[in-house]
N, C-alpha and C. Protein backbone atom coordinates (compact mmCIF):
# COMPACT_ATOMS: atom_id res chain seq x y z
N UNK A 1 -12.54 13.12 3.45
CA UNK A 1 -11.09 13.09 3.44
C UNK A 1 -10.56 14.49 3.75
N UNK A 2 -9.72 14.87 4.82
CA UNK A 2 -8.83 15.65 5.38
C UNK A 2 -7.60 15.84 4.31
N UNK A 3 -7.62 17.25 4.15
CA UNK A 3 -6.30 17.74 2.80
C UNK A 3 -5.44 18.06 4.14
N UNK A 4 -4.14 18.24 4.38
CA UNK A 4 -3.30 18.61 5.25
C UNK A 4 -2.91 20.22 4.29
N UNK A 5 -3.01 21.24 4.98
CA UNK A 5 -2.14 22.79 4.06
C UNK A 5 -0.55 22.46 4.46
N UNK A 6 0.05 23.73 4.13
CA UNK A 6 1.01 23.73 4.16
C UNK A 6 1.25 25.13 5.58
N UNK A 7 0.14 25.32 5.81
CA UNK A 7 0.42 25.87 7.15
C UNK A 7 0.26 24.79 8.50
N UNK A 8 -0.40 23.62 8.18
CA UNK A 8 -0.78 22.67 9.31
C UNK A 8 0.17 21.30 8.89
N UNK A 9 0.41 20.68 7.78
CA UNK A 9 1.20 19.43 7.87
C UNK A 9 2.21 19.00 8.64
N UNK A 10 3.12 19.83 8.71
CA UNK A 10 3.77 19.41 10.00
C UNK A 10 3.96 19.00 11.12
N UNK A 11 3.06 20.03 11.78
CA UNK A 11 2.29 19.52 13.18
C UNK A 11 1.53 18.67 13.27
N UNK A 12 0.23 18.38 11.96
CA UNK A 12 -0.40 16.99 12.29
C UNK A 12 0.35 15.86 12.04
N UNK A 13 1.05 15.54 11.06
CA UNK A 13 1.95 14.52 10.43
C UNK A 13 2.81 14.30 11.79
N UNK A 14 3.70 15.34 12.57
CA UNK A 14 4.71 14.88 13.46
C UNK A 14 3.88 14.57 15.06
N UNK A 15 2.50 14.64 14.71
CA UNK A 15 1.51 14.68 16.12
C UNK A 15 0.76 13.36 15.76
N UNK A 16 1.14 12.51 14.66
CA UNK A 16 0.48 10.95 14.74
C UNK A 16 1.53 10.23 15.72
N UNK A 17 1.10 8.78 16.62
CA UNK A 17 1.25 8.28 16.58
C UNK A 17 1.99 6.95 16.22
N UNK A 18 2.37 6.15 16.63
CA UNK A 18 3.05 4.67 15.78
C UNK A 18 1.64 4.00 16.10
N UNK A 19 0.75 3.79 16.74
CA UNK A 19 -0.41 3.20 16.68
C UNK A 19 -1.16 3.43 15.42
N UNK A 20 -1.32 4.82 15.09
CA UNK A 20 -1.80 5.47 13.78
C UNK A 20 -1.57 5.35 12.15
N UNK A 21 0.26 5.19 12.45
CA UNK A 21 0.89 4.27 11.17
C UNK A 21 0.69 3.20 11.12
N UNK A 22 0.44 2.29 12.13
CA UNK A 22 0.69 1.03 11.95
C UNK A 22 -0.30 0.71 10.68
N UNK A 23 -1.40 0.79 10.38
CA UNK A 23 -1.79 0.43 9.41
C UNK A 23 -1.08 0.52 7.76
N UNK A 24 -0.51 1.51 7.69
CA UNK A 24 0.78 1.66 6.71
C UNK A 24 1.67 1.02 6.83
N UNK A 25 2.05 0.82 8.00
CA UNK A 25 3.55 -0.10 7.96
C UNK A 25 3.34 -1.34 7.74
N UNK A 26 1.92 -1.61 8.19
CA UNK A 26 1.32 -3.45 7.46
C UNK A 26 1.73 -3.30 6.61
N UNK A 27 1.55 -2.86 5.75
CA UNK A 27 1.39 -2.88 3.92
C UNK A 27 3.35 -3.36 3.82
N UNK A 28 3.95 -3.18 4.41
CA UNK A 28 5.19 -3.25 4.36
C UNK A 28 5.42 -4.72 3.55
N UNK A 29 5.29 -6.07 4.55
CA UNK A 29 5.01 -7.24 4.01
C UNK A 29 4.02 -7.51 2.88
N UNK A 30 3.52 -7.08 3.04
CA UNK A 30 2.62 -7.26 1.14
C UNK A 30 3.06 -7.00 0.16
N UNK A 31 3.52 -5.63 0.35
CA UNK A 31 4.43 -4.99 -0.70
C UNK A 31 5.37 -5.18 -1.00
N UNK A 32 6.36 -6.13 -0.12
CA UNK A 32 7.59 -7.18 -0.11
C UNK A 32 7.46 -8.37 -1.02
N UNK A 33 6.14 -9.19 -0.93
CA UNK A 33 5.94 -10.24 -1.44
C UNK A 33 5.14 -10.12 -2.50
N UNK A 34 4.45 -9.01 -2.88
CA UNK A 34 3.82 -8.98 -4.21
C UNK A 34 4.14 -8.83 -5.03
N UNK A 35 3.80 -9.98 -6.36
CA UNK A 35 4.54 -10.22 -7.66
C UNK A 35 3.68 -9.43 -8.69
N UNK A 36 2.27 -8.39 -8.54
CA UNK A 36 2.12 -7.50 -9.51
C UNK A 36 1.34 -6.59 -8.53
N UNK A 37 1.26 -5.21 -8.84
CA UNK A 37 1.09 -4.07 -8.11
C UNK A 37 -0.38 -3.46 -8.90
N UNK A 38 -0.75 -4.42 -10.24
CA UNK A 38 -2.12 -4.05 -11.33
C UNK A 38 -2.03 -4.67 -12.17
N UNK A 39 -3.03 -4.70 -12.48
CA UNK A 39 -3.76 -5.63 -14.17
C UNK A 39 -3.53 -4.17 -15.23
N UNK A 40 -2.78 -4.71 -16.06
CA UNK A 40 -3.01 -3.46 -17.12
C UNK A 40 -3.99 -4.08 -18.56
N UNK A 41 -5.33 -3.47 -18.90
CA UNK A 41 -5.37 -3.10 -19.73
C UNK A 41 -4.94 -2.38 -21.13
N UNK A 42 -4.42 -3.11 -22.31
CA UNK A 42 -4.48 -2.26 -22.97
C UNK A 42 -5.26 -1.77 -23.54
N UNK A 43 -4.52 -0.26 -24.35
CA UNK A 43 -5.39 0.61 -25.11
C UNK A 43 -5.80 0.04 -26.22
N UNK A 44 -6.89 1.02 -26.88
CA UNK A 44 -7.54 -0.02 -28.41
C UNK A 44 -7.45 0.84 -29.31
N UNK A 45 -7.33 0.69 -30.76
CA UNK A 45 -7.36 1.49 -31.54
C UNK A 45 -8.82 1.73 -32.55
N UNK A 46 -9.56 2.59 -31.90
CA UNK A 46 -11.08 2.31 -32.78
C UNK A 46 -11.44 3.26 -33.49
N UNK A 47 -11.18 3.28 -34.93
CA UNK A 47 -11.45 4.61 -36.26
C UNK A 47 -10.19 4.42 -35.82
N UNK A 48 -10.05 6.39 -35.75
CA UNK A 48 -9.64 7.45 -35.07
C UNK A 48 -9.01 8.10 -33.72
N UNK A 49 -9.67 6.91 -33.02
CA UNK A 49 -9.54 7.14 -31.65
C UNK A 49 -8.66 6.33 -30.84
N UNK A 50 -7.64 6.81 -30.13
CA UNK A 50 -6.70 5.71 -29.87
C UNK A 50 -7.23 5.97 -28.20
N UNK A 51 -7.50 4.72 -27.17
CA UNK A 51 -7.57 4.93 -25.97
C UNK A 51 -6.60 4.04 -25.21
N UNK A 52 -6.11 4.51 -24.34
CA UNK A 52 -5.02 4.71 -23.61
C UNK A 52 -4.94 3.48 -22.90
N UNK A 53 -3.89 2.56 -22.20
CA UNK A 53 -4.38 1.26 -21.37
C UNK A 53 -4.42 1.86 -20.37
N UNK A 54 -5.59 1.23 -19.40
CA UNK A 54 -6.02 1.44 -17.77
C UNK A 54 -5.20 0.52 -16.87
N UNK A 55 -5.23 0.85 -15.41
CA UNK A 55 -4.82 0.47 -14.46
C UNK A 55 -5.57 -0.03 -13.89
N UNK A 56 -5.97 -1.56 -13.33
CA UNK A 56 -6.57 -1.89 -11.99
C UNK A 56 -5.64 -1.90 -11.13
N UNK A 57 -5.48 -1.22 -10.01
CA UNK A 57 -4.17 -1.33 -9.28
C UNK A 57 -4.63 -2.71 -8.19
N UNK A 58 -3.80 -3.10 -7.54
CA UNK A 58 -3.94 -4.53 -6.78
C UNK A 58 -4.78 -3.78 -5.79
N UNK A 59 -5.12 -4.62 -4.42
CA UNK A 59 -5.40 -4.78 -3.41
C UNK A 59 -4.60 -3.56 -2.66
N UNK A 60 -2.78 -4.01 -2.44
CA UNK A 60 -1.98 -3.52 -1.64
C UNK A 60 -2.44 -2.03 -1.71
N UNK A 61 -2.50 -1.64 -3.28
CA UNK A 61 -2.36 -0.64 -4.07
C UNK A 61 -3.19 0.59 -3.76
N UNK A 62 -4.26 -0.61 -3.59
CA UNK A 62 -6.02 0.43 -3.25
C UNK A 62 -5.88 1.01 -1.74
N UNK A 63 -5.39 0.00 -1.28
CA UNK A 63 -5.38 0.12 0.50
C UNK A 63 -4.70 1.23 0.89
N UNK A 64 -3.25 1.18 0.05
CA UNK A 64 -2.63 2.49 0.16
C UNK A 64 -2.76 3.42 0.23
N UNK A 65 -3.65 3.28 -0.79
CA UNK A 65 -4.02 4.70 -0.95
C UNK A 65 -5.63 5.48 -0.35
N UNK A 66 -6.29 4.40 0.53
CA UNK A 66 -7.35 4.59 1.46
C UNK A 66 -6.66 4.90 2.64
N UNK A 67 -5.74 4.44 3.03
CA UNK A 67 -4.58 4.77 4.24
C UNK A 67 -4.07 5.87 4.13
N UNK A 68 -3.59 6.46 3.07
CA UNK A 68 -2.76 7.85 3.10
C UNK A 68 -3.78 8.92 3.21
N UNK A 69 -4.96 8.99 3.02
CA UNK A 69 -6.16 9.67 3.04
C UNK A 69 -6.67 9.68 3.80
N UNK A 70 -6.81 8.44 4.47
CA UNK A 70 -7.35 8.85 6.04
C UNK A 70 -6.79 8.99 7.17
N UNK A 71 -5.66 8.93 6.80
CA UNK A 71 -4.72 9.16 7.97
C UNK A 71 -4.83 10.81 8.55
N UNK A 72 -5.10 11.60 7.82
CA UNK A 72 -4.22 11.99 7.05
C UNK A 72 -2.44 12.27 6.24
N UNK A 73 -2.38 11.84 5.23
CA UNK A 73 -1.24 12.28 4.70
C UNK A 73 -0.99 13.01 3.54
N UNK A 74 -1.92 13.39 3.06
CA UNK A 74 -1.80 14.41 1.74
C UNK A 74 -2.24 15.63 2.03
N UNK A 75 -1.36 16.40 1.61
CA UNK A 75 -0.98 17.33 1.66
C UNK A 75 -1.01 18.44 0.31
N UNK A 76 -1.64 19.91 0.62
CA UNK A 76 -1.84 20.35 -0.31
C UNK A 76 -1.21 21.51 -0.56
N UNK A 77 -0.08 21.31 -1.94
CA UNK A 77 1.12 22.12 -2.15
C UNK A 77 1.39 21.77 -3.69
N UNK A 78 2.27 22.64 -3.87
CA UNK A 78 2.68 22.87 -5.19
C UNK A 78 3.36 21.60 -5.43
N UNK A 79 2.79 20.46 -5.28
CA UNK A 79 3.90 19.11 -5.67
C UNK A 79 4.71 19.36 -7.38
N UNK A 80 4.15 19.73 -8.24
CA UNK A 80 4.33 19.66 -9.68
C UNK A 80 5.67 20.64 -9.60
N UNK A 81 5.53 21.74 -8.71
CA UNK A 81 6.84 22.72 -8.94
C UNK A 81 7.88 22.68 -7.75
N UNK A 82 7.92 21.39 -7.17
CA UNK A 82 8.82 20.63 -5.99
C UNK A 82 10.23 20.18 -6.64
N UNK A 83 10.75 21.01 -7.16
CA UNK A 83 12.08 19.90 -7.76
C UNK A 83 12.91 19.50 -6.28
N UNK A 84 12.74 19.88 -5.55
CA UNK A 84 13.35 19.08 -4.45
C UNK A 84 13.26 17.61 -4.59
N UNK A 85 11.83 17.83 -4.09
CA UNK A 85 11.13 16.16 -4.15
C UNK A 85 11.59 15.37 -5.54
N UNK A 86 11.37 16.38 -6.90
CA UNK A 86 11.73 15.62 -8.15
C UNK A 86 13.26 15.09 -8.15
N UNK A 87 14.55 15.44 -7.47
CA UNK A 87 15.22 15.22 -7.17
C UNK A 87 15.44 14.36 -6.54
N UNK A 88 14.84 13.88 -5.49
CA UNK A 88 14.66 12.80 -4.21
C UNK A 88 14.34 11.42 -5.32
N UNK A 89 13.32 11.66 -6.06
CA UNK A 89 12.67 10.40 -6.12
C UNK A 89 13.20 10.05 -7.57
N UNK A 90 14.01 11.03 -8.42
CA UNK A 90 14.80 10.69 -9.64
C UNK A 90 16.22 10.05 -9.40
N UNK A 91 16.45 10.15 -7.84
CA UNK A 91 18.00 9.47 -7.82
C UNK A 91 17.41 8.42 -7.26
N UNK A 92 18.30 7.16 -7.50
CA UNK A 92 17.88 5.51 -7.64
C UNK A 92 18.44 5.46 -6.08
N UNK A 93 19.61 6.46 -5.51
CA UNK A 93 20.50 5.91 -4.45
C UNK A 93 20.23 6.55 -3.37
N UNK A 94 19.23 7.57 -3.46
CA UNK A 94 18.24 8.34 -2.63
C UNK A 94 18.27 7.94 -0.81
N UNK A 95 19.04 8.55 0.33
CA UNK A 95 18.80 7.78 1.06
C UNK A 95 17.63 8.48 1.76
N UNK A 96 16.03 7.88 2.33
CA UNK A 96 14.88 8.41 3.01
C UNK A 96 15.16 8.63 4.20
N UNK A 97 16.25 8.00 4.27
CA UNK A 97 16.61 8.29 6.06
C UNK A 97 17.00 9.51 6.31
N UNK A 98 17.52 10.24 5.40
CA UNK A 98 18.14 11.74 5.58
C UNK A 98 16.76 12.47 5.37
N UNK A 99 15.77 12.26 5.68
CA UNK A 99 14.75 13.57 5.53
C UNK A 99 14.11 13.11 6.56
N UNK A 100 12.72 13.71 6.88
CA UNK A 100 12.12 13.51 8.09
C UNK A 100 10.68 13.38 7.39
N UNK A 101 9.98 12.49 8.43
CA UNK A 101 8.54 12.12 7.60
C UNK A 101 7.53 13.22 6.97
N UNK A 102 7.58 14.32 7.60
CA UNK A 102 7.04 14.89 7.12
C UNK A 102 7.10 15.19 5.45
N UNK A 103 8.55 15.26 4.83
CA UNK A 103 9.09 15.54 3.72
C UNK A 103 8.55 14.16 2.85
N UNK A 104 8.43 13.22 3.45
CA UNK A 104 8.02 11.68 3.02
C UNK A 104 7.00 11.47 2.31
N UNK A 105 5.91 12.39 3.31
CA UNK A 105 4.58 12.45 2.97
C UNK A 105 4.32 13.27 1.81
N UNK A 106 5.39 14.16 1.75
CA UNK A 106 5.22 15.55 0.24
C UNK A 106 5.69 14.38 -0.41
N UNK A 107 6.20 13.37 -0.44
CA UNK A 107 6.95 12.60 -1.78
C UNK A 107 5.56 11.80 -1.85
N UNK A 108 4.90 10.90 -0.96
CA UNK A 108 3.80 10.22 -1.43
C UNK A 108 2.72 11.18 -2.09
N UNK A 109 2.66 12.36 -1.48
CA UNK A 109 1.52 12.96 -2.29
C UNK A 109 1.86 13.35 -3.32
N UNK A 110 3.32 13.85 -3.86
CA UNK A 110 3.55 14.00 -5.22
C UNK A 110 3.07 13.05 -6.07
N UNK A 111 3.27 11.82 -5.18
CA UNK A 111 3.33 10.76 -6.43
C UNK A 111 1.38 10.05 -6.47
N UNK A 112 0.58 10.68 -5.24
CA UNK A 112 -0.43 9.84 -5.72
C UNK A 112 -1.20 11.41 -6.27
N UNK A 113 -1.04 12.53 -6.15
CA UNK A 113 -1.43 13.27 -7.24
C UNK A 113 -1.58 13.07 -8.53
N UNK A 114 -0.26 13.17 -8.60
CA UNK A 114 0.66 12.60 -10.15
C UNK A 114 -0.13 11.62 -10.80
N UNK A 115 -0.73 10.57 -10.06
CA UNK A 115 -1.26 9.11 -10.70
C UNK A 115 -2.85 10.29 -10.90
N UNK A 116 -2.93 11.27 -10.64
CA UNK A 116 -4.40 11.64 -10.97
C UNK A 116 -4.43 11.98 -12.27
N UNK A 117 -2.85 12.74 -13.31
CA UNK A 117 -2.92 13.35 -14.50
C UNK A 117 -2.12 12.63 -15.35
N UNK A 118 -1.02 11.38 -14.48
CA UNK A 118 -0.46 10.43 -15.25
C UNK A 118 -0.47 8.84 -14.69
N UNK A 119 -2.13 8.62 -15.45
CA UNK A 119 -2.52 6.73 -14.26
C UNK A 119 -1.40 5.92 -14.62
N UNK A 120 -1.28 5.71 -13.30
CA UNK A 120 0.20 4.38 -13.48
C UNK A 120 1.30 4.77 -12.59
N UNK A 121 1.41 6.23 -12.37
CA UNK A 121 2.20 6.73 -11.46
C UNK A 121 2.71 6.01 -9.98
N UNK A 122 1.21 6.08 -9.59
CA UNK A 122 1.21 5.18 -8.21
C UNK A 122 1.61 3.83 -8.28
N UNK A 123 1.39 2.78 -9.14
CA UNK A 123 1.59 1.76 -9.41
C UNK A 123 2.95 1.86 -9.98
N UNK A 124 3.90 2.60 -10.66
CA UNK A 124 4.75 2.99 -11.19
C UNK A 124 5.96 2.75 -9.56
N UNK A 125 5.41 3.75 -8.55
CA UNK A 125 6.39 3.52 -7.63
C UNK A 125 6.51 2.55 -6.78
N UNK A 126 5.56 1.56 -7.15
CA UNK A 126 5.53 0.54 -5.59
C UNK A 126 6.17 -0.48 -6.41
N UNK A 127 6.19 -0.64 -8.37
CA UNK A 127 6.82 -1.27 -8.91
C UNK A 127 8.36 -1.26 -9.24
N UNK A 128 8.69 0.09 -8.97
CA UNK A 128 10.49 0.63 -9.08
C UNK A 128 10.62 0.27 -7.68
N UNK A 129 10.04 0.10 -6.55
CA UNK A 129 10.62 0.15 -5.39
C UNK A 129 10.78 1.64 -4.31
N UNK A 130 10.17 2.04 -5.17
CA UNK A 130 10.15 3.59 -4.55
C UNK A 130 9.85 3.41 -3.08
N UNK A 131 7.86 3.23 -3.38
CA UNK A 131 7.13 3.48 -2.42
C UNK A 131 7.71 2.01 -1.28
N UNK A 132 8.34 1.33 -1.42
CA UNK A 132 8.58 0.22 0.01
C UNK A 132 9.78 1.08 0.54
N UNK A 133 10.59 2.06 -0.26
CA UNK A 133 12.17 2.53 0.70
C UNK A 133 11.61 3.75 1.38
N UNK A 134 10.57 4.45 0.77
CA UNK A 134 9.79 5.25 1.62
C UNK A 134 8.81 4.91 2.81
N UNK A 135 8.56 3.39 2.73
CA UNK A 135 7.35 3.51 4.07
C UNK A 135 8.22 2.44 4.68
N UNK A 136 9.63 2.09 4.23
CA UNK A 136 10.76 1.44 5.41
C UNK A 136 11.19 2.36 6.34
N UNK A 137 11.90 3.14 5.08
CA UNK A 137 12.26 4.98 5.94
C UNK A 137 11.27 5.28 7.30
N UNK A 138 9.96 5.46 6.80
CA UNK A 138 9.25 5.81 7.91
C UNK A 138 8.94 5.00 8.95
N UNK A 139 9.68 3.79 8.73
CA UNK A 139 8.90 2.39 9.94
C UNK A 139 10.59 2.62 10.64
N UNK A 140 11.63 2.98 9.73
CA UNK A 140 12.66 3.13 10.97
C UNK A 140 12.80 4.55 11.88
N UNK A 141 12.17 5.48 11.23
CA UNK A 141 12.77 6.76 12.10
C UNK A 141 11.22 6.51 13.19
N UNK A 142 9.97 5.87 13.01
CA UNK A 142 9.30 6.03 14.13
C UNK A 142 9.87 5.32 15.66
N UNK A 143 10.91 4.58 15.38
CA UNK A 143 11.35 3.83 16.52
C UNK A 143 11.85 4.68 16.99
């Protein structure tokens, strides 16, 4: 798997293709019609020890995130100290059309980082609706 820096993302991200997305923009209809995004496990309480509930994330879920990786689309930057991005993806009325994909891709990698130190994250946005107004965004500005 290819990390994108922050001296190269731009140029590779704005040097893909619509042949190259297309595999992302599939996911569009799945992610439209799917009625759960993971199986949650809950946590158990054993002694002392309280463990946490797990995520199986779906199908759509997994794919996603084999797609943003090999595309490449992650990108390696200070996502945690981005309040830009934390801004973007904390307003509900957010429009994606006002940024450009590149900025898109810092929002997906915030958020599948994020699912590395808080599981559920990723599954978190495809369930608010996040992640479908972000990979609409990007299926309209490639036209």
């Amino acid at each position: 798997m290819e990390i994108l820096t922050e001296d190269n993302y731009y140029e590779r991200i704005t040097g893909l293709s619509k042949a190259d997305w297309q595999p992302l923009l599939d996911l569009i209809p799945e992610v439209e019609n799917a009625s759960s995004f993971c199986t949650v496990h809950e946590g158990l309480e054993e002694d002392v020890i309280y463990l946490y509930p797990t995520f199986d994330e779906s199908d759509v879920v997994l794919r996603f995130r084999e797609i943003v990786q090999d595309l490449p689309l992650i990108i390696d930057f200070n996502w945690g100290g981005w309040d830009e991005g934390k801004r973007m993806v904390g307003d509900e009325n957010f429009n994606y059309d006002t940024i450009d994909i590149p900025t898109k891709c810092k929002i997906i990698t915030a958020i599948v980082r994020n699912d590395r130190f808080c599981s559920g994250r990723l599954v978190s946005a495809f369930e608010d609706g996040l992640m479908l107004k972000v990979l609409k965004s990007i299926k309209r500005q490639l036209k």
